[in-house]
C-alpha atoms as a PDB file:
ATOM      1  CA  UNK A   1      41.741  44.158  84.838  1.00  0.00           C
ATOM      2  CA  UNK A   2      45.385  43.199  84.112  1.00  0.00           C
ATOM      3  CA  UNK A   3      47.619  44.087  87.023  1.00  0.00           C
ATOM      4  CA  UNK A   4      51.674  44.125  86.408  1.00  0.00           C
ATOM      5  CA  UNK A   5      52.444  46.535  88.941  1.00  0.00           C
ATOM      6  CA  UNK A   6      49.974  45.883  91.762  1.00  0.00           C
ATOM      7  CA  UNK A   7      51.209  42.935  93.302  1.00  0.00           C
ATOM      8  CA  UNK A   8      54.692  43.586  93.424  1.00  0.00           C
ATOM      9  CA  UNK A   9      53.501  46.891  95.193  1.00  0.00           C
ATOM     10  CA  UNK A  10      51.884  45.460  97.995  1.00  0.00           C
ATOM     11  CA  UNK A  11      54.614  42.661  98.578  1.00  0.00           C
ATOM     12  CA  UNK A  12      56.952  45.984  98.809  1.00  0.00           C
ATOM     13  CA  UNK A  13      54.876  47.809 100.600  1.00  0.00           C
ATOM     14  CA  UNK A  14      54.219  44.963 103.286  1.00  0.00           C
ATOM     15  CA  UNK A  15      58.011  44.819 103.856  1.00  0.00           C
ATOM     16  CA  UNK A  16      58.826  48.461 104.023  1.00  0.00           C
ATOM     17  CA  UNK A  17      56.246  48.339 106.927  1.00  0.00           C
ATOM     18  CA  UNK A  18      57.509  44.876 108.882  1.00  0.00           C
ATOM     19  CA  UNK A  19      61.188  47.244 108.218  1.00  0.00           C
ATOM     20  CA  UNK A  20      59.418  50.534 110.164  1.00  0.00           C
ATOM     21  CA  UNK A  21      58.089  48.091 112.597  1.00  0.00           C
ATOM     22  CA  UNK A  22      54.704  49.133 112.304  1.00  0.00           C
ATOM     23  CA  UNK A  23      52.067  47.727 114.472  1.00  0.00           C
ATOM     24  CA  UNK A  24      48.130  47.612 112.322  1.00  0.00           C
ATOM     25  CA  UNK A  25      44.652  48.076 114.462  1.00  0.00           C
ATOM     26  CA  UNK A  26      42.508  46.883 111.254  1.00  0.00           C
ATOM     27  CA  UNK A  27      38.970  46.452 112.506  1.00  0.00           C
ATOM     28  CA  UNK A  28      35.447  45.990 110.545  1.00  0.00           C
ATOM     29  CA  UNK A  29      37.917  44.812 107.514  1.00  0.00           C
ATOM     30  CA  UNK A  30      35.113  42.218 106.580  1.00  0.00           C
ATOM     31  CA  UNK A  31      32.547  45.218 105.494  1.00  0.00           C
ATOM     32  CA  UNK A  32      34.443  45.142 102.098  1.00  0.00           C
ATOM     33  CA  UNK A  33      32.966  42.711 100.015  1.00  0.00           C
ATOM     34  CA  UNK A  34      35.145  40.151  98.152  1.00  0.00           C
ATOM     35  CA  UNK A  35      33.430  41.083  94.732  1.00  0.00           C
ATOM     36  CA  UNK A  36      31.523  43.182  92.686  1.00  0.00           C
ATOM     37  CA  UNK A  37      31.693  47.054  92.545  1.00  0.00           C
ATOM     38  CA  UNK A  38      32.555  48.829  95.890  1.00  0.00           C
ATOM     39  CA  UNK A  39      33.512  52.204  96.629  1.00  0.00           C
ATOM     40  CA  UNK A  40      35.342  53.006  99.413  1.00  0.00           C
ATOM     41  CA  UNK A  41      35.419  56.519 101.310  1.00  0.00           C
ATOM     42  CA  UNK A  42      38.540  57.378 102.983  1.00  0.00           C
ATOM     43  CA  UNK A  43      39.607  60.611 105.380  1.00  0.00           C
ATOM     44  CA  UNK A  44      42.754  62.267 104.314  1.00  0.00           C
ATOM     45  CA  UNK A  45      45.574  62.845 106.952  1.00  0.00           C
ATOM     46  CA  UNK A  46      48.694  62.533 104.894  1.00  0.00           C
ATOM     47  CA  UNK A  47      50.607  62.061 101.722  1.00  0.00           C
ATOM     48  CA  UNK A  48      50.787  58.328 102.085  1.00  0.00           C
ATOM     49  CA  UNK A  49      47.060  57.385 102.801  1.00  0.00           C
ATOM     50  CA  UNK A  50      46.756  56.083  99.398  1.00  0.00           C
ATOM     51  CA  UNK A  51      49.550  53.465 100.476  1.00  0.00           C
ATOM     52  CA  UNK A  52      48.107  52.494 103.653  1.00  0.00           C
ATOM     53  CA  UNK A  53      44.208  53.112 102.926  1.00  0.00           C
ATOM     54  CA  UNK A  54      44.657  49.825 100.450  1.00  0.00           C
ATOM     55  CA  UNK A  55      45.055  47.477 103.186  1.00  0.00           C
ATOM     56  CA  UNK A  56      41.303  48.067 104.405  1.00  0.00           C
ATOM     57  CA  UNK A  57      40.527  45.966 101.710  1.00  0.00           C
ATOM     58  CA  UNK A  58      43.454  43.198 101.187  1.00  0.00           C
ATOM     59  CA  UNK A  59      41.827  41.156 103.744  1.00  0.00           C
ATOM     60  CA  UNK A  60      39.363  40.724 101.125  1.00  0.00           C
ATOM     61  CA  UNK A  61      41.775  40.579  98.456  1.00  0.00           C
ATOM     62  CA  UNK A  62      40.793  43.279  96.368  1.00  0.00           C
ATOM     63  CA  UNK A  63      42.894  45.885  94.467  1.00  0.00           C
ATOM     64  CA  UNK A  64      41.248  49.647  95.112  1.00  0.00           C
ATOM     65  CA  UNK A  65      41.927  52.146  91.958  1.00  0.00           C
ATOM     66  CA  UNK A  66      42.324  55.258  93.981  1.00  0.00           C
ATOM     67  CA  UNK A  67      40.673  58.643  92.756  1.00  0.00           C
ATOM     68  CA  UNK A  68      43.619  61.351  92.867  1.00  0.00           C
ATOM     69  CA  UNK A  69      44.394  64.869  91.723  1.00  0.00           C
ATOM     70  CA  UNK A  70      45.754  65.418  87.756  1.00  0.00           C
ATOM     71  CA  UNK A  71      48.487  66.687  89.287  1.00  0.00           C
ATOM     72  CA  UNK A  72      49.957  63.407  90.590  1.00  0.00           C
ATOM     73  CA  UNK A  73      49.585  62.349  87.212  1.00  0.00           C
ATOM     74  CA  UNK A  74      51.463  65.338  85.791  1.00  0.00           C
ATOM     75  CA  UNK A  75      54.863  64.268  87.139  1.00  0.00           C
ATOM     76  CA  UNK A  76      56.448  61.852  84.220  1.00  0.00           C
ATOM     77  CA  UNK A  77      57.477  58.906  86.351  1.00  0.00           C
ATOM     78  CA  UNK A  78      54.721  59.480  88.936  1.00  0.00           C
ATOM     79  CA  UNK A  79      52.011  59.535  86.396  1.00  0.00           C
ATOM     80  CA  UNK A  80      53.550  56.030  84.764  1.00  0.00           C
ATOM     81  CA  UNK A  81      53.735  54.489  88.158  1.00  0.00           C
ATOM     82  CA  UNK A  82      50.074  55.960  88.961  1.00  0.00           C
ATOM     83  CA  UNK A  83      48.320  54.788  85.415  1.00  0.00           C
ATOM     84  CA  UNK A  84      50.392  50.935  85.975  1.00  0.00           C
ATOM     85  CA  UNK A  85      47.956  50.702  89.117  1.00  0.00           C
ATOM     86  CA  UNK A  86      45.216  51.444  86.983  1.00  0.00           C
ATOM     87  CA  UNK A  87      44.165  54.900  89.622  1.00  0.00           C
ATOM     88  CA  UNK A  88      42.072  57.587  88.384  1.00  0.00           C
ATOM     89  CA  UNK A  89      43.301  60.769  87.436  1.00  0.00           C
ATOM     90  CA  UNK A  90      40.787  63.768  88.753  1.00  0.00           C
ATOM     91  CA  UNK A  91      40.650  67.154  86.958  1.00  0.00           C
ATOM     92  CA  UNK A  92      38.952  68.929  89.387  1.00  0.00           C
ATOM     93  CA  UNK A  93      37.957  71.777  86.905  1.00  0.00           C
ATOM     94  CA  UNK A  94      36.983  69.220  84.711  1.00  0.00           C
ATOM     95  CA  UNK A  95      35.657  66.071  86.409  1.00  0.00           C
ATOM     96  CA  UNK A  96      33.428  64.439  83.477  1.00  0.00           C
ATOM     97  CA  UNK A  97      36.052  61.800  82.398  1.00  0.00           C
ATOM     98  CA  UNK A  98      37.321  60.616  85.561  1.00  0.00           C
ATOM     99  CA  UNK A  99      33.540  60.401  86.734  1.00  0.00           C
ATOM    100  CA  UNK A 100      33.193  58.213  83.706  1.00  0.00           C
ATOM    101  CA  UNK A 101      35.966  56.136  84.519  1.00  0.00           C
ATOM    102  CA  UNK A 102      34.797  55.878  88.043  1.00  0.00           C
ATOM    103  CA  UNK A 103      31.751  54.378  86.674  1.00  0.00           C
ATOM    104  CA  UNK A 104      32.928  51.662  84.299  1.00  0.00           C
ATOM    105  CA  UNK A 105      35.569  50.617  87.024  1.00  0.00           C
ATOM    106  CA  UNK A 106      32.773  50.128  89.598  1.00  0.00           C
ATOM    107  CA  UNK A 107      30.254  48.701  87.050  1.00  0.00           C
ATOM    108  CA  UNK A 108      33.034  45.781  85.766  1.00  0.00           C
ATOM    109  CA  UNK A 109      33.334  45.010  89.349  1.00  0.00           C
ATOM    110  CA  UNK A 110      36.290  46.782  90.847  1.00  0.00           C
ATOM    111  CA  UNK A 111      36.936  48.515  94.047  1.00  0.00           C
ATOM    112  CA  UNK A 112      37.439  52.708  93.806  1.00  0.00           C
ATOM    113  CA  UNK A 113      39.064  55.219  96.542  1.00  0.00           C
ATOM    114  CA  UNK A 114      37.317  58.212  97.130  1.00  0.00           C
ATOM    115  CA  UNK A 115      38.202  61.028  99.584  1.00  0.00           C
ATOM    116  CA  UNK A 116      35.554  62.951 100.001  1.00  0.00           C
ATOM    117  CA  UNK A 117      37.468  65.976 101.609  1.00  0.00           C
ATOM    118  CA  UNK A 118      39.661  65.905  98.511  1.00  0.00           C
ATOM    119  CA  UNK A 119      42.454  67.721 100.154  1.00  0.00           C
ATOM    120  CA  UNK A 120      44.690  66.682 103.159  1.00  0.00           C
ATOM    121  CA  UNK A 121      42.704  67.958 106.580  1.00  0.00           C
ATOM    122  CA  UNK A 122      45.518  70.147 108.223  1.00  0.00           C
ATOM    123  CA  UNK A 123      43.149  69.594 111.267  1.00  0.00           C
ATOM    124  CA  UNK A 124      43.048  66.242 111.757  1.00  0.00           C
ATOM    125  CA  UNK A 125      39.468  66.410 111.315  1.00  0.00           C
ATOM    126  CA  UNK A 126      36.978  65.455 108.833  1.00  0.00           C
ATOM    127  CA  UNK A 127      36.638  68.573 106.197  1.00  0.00           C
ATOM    128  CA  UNK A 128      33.402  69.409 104.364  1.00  0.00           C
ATOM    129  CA  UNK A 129      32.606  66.690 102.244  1.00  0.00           C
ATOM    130  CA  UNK A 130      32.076  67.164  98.397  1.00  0.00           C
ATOM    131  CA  UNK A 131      28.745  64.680  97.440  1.00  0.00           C
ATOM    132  CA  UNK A 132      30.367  63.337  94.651  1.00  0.00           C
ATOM    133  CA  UNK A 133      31.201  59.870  96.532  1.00  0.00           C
ATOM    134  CA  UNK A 134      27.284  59.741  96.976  1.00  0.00           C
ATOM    135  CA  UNK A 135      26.866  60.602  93.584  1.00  0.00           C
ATOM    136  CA  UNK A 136      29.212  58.172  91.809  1.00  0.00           C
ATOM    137  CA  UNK A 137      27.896  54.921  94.677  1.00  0.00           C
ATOM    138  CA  UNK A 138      24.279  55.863  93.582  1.00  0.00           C
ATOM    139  CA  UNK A 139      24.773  56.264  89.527  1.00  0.00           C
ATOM    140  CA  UNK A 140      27.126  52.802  89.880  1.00  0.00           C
ATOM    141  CA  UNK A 141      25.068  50.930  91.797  1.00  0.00           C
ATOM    142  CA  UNK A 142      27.550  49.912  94.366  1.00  0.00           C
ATOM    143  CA  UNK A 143      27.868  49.822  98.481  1.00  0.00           C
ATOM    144  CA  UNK A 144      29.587  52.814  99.585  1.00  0.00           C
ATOM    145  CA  UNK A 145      32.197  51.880 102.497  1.00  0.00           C
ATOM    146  CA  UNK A 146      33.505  54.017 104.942  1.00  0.00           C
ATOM    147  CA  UNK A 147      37.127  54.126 106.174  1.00  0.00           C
ATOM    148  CA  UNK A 148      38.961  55.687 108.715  1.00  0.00           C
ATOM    149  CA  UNK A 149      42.527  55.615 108.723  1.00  0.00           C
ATOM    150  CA  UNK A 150      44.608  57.130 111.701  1.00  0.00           C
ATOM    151  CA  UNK A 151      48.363  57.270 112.339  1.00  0.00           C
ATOM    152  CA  UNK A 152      49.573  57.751 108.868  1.00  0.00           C
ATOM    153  CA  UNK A 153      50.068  61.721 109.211  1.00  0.00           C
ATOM    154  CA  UNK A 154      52.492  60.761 112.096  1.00  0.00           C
ATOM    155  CA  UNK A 155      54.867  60.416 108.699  1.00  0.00           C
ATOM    156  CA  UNK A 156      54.029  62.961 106.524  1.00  0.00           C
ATOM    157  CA  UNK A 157      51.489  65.526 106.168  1.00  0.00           C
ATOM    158  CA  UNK A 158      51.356  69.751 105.282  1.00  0.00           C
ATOM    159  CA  UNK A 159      53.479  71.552 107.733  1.00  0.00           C
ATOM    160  CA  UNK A 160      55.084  69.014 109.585  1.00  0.00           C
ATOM    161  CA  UNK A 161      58.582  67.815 109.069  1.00  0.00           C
ATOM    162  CA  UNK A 162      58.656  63.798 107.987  1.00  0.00           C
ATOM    163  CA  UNK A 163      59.195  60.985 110.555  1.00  0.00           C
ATOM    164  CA  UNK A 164      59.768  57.171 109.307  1.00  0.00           C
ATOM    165  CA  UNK A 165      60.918  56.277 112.229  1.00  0.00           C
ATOM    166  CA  UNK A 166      59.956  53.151 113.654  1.00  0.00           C
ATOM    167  CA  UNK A 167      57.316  51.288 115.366  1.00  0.00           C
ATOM    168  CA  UNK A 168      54.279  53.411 115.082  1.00  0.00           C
ATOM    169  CA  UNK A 169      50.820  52.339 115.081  1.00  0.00           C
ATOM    170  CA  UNK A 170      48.451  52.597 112.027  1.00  0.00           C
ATOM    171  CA  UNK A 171      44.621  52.586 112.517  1.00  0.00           C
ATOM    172  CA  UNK A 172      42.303  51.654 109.839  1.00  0.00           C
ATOM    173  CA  UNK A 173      38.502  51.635 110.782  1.00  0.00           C
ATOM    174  CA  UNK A 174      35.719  50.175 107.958  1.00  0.00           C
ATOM    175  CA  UNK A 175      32.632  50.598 108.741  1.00  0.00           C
ATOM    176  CA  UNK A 176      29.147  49.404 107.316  1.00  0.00           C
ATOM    177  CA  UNK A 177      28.417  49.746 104.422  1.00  0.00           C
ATOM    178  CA  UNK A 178      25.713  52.659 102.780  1.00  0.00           C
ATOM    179  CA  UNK A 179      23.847  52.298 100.117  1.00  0.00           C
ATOM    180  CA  UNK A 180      23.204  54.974  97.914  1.00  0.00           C
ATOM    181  CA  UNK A 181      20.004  54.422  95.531  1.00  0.00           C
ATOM    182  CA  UNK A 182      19.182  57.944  94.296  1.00  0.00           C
ATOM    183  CA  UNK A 183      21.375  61.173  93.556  1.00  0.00           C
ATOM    184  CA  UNK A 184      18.205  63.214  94.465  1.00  0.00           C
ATOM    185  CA  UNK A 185      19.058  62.907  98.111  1.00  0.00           C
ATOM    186  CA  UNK A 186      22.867  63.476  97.822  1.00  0.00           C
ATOM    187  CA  UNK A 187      22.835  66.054 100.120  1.00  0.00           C
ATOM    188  CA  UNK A 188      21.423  64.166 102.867  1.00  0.00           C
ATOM    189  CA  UNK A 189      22.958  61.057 102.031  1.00  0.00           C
ATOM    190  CA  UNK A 190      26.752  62.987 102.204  1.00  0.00           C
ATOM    191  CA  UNK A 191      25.606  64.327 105.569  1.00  0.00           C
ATOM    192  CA  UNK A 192      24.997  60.772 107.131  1.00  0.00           C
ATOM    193  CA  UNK A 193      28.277  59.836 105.716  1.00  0.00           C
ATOM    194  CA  UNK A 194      30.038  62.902 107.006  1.00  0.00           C
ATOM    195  CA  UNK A 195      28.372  61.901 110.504  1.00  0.00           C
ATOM    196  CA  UNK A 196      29.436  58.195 110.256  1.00  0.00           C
ATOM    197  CA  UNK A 197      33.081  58.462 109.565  1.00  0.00           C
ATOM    198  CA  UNK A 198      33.251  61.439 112.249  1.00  0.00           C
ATOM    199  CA  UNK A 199      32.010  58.634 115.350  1.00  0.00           C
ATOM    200  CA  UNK A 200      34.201  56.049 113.525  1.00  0.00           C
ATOM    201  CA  UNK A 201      37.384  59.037 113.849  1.00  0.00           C
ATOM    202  CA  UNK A 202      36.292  59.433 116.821  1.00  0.00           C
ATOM    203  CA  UNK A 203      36.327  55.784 118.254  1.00  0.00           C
ATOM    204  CA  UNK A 204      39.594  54.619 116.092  1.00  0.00           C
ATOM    205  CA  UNK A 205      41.358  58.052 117.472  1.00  0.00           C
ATOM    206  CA  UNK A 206      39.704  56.638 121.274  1.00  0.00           C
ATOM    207  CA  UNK A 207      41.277  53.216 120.609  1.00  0.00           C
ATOM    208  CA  UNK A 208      44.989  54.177 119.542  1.00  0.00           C
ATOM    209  CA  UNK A 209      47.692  53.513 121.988  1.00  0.00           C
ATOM    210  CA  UNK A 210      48.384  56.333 124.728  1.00  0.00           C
ATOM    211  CA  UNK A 211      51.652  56.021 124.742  1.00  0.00           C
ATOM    212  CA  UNK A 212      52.014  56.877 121.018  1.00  0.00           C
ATOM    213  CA  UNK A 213      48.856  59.947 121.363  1.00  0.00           C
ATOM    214  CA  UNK A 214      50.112  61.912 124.625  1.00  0.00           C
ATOM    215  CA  UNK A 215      47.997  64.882 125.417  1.00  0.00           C
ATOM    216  CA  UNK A 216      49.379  67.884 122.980  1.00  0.00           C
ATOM    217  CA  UNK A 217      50.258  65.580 120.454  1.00  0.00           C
ATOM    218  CA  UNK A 218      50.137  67.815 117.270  1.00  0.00           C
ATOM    219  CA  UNK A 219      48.554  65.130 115.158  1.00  0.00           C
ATOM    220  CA  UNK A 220      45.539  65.019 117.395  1.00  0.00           C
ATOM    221  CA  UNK A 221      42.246  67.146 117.133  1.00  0.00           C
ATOM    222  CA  UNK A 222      42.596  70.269 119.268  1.00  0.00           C
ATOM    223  CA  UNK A 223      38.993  69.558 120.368  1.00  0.00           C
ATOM    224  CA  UNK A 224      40.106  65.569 121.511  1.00  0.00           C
ATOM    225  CA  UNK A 225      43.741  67.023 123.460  1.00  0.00           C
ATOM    226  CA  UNK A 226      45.812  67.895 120.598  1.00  0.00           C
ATOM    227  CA  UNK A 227      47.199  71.037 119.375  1.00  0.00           C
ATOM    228  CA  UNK A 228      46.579  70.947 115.614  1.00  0.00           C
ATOM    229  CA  UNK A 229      44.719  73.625 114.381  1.00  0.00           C
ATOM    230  CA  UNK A 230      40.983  73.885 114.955  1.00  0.00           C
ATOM    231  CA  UNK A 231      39.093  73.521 111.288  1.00  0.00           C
ATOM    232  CA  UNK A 232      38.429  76.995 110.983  1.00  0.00           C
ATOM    233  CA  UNK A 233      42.215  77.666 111.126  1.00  0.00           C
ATOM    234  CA  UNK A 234      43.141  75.124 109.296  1.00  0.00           C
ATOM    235  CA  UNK A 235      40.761  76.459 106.804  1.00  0.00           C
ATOM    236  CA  UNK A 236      42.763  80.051 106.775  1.00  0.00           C
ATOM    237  CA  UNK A 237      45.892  77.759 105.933  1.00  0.00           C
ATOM    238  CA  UNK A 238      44.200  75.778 103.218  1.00  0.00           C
ATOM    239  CA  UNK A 239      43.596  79.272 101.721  1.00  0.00           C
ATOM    240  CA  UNK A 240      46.564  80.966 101.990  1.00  0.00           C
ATOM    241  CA  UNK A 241      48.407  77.782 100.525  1.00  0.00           C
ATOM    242  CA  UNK A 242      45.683  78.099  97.744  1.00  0.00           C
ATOM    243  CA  UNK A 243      47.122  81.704  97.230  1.00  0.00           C
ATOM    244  CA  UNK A 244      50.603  81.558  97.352  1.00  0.00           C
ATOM    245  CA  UNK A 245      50.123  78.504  94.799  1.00  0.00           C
ATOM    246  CA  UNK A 246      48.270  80.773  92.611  1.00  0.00           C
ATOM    247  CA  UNK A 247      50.398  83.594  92.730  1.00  0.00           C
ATOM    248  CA  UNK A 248      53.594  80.999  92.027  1.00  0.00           C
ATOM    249  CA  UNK A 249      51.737  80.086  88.843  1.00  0.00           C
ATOM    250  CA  UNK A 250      51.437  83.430  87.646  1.00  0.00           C
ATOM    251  CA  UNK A 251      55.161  84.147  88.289  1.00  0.00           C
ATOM    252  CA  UNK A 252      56.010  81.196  86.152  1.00  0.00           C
ATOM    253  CA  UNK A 253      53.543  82.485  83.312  1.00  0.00           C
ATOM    254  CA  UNK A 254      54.708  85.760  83.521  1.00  0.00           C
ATOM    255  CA  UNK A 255      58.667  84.206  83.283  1.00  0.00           C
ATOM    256  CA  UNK A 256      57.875  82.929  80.170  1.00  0.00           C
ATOM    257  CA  UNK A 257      56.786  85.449  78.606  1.00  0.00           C
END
């Protein structure tokens, strides 16, 4: 796959971080294998994991074609910059062609992003998971890698006000590979997946510096010392968001008329 944008990206990327002085805990990088199909599966804490959740798999020098939301897409200049890295826009009401691009990405050999959640965890904690990340590693063939990343909603996430200041400390966890063989079992499989990135959150949110995490920290699980909200309140949030974006919609429609 041709790649204009890519490397540029991560050259500019690299430096904006070496400028934030950011320190990287990158364990288990060598779970990502240097070729052939892979997907990975990420958590989602923030609006820049799909900068950061790339590096899990630079050490092996691959390129991952992140899975993200039409609406990303939407946005004129967005959407160009998005397409340039060859990502993969999701229609969630409609999720037949980007499975289908999915595919043929991980069949030619290339590494996907998937977050299973498929929305930003407001708790810090890993959401439900949808099985489609099963799903798409069975159909494709391919080893299905876990990653954990931790530190990145320090800069931005939903309700919190955004902080690029410097020297923070970015985790990112991979752990060993699964590997999907049958979509019959989905269920299952999703559940040992859900379970295995929860110990690795666990562990990588065990190993970050104290200083940065003190107890109350609002980025931390309220269940681990924090104070964001437990997942049944974030939940509430996720649905009155879900809400007042409908009823925005509707205003607009109803505008136009």
């Amino acid at each position: 796959m041709r790649d204009l944008t890519y490397p540029p990206v991560i050259v500019t990327a690299k430096t904006a971080f070496r400028l934030l002085g950011q320190r990287f805990q990158m364990t288990g990088t060598e779970h990502v294998p240097r070729s052939g199909g892979v997907l990975l599966a990420y958590n989602h804490i923030g609006y820049v994991d799909f900068i950061y959740g790339g590096l899990a798999a630079n050490p092996s020098g691959r390129k991952v074609r992140f899975m993200a939301k039409r609406e990303l897409f939407e946005n004129p200049a967005l959407g160009a910059f998005m397409r340039s890295l060859h990502h993969i826009e999701v229609d969630r009401a409609a999720g037949e062609t980007s499975l289908s691009t999915a595919l043929d990405y991980l069949k030619s050999g290339e590494a996907v992003g998937i977050f299973p959640e498929a929305t930003i965890s407001r708790a810090m904690e890993l959401k439900e998971f949808k099985s489609g990340a099963v799903r798409i590693a069975a159909e494709a063939g391919v080893p299905l890698v876990p990653v954990i990343m931790w530190g990145t909603q320090r800069m931005v996430t939903k309700d919190h006000p955004r902080d690029f200041s410097r020297g923070k400390t970015i985790a990112i966890t991979v752990g060993e590979p699964m590997h999907p063989t049958t979509q019959a079992n989905a269920v299952a499989q999703t559940a040992e997946l859900h379970a295995r990135m929860n110990a690795m959150l666990e562990q990588t949110i065990a190993a970050y510096p104290t200083r940065e995490q003190p107890p109350g920290s609002w980025w931390v699980p309220r269940r681990l010392g924090g104070t964001a909200p437990t997942l049944e309140e974030a939940a509430a949030l996720d649905a009155a968001e879900k809400r007042e974006r409908a009823r925005r919609r509707a205003a607009t429609r109803a505008a136009k008329k």
